[in-house]
N, C-alpha and C. Protein backbone atom coordinates (compact mmCIF):
# COMPACT_ATOMS: atom_id res chain seq x y z
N UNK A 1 35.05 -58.51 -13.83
CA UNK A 1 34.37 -59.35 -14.79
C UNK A 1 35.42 -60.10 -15.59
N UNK A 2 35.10 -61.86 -15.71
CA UNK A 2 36.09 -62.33 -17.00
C UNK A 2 35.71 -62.12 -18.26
N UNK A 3 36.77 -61.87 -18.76
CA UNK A 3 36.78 -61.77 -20.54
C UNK A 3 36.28 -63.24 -20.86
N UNK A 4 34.45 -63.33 -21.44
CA UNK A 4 34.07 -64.24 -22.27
C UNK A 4 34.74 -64.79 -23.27
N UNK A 5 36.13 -64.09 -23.46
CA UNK A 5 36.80 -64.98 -24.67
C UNK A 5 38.19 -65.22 -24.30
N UNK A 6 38.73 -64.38 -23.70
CA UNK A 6 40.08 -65.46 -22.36
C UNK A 6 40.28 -65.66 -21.53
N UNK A 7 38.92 -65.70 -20.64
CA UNK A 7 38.64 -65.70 -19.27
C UNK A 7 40.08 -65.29 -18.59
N UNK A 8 40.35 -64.17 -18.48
CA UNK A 8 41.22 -62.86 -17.84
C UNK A 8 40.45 -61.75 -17.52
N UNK A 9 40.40 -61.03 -16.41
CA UNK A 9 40.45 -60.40 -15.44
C UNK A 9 40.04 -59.32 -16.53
N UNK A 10 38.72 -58.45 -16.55
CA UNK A 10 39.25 -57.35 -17.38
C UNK A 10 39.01 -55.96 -16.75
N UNK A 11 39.19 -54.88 -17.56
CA UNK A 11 39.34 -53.85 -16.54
C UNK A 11 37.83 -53.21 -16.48
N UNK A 12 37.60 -52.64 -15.31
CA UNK A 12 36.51 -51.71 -15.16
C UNK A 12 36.22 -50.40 -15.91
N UNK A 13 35.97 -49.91 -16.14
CA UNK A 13 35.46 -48.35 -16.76
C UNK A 13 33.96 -48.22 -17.64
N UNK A 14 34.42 -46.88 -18.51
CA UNK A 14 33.38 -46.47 -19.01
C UNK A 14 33.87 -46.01 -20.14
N UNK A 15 33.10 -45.99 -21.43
CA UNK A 15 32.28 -45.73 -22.37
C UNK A 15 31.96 -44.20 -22.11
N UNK A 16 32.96 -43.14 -23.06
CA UNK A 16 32.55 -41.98 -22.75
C UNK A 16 32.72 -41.25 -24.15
N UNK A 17 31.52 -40.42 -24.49
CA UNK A 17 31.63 -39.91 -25.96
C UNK A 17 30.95 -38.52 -25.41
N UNK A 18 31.07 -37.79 -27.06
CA UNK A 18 30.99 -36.09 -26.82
C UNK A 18 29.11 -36.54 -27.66
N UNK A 19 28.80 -37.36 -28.04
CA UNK A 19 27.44 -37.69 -28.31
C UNK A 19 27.11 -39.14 -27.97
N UNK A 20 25.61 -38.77 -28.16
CA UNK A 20 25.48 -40.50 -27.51
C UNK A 20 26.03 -41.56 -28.53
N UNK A 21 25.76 -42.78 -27.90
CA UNK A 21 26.13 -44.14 -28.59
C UNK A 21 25.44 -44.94 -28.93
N UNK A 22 24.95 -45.65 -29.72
CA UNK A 22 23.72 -46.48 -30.24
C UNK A 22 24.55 -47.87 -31.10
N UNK A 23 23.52 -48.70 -30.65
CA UNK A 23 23.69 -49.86 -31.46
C UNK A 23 23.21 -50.50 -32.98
N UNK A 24 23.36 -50.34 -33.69
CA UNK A 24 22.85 -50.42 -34.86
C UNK A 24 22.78 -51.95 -35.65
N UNK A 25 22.36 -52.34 -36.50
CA UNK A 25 22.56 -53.40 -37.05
C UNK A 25 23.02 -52.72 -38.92
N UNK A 26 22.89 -51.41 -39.10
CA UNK A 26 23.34 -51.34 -40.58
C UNK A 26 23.87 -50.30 -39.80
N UNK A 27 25.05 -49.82 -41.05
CA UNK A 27 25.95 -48.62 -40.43
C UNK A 27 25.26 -47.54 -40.79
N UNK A 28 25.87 -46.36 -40.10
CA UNK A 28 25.41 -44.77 -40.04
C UNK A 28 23.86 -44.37 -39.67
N UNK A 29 23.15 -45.64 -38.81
CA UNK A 29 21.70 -45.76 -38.84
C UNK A 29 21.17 -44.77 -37.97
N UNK A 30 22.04 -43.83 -37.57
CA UNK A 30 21.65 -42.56 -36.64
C UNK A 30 22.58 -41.28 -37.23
N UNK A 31 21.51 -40.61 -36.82
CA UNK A 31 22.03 -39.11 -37.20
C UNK A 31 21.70 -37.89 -36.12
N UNK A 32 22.94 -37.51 -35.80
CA UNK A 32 22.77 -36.63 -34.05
C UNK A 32 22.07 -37.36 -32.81
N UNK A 33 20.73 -36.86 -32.98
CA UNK A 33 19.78 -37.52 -32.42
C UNK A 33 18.94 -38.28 -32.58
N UNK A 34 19.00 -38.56 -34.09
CA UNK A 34 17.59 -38.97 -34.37
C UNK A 34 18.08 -40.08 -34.75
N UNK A 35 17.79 -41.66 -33.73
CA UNK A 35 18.58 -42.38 -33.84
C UNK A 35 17.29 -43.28 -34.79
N UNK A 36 18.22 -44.54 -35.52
CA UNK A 36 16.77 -45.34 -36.40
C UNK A 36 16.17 -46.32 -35.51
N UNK A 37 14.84 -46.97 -36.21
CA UNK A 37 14.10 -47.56 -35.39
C UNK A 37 14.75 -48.71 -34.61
N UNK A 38 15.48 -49.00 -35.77
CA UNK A 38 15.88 -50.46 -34.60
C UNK A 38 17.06 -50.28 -33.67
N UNK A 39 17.62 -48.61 -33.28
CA UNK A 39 18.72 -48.81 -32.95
C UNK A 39 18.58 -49.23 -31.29
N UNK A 40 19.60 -49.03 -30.65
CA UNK A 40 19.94 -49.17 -28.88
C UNK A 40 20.77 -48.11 -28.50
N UNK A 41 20.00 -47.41 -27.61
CA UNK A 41 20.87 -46.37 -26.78
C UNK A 41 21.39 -46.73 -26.14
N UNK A 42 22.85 -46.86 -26.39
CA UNK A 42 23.85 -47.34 -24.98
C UNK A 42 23.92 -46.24 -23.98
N UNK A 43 24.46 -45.15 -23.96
CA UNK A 43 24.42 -44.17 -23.55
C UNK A 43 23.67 -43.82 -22.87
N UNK A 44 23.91 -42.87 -21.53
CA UNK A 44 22.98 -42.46 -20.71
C UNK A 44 23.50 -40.78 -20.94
N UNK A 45 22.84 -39.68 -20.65
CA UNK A 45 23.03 -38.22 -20.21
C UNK A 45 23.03 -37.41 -21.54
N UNK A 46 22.60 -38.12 -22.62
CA UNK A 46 23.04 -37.93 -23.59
C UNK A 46 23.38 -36.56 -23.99
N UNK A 47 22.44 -35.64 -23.34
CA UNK A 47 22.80 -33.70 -23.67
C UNK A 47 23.78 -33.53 -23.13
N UNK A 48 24.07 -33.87 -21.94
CA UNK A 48 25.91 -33.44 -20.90
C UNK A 48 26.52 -34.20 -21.17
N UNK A 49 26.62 -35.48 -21.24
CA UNK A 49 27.81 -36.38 -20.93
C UNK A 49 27.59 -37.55 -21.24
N UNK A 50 27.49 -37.85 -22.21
CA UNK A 50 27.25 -39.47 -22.62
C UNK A 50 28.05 -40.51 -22.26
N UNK A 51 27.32 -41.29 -21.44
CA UNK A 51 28.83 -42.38 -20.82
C UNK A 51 28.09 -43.94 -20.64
N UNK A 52 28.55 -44.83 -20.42
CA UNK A 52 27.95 -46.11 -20.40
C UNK A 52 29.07 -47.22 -19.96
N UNK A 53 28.69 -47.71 -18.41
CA UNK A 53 29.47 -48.33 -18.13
C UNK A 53 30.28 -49.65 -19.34
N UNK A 54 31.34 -50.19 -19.01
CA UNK A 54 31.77 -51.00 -19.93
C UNK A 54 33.16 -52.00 -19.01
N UNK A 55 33.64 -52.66 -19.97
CA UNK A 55 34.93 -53.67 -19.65
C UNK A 55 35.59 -53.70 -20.48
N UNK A 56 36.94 -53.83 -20.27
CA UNK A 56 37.91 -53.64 -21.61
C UNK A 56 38.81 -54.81 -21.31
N UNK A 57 38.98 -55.71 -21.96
CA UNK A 57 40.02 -56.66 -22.18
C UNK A 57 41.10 -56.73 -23.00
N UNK A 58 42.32 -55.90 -22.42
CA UNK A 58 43.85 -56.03 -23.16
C UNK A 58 43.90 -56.74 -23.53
N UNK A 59 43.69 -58.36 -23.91
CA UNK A 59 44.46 -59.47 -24.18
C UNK A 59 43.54 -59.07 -25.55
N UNK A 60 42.13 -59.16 -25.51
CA UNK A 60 41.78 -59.47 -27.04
C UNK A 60 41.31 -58.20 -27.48
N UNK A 61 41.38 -57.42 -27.04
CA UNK A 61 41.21 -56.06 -27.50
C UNK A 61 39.47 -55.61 -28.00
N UNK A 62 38.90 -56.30 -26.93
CA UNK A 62 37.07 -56.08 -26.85
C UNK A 62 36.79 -55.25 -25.47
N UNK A 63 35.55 -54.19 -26.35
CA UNK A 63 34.98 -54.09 -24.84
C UNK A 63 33.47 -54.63 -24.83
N UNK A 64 32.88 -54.61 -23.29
CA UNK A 64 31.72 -55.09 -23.40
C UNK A 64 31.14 -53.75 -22.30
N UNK A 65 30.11 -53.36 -23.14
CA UNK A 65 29.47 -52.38 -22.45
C UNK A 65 27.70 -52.74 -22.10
N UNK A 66 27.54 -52.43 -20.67
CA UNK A 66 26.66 -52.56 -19.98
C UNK A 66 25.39 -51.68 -19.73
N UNK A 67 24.49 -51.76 -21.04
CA UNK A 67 23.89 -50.34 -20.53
C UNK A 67 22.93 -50.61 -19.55
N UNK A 68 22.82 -51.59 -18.93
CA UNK A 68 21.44 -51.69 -17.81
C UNK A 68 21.85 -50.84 -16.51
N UNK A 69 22.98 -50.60 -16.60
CA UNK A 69 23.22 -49.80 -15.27
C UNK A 69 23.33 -48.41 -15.15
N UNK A 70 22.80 -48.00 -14.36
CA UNK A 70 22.45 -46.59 -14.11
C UNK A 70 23.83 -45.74 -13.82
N UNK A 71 23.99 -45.01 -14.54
CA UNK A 71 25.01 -43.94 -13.95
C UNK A 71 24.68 -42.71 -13.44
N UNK A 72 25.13 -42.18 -12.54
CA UNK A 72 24.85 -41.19 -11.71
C UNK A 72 25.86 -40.11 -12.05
């Protein structure tokens, strides 16, 4: 995938936490599990292994994570 902001090459991986990951629009808008209404579960497995594919771009130091894809 290119980096939307220096169109460079960026790297493949994943998005891996010891709890899930959510998107929020105000901070701390989740707590353990009980995430708030408006949040986004990035995260998939969330009891074993929370992970969510992603892209990491060295040059500008962003990642972009993909949660439409299924991890196995």
């Amino acid at each position: 995938m290119k980096c939307p902001w220096c169109k460079t090459e960026m790297i493949d991986g994943f998005i891996n936490s010891s709890r899930k990951v959510v998107f929020s629009q105000k901070p701390n808008d989740d707590f353990f599990f009980l995430a708030g209404r408006e949040s986004i579960n990035l995260t998939q497995h969330n009891w074993t292994r929370p992970s969510a594919k992603a892209y990491h771009c060295e040059n500008c130091k962003k990642v972009i994570v993909d949660y439409s894809i299924e991890i196995e």
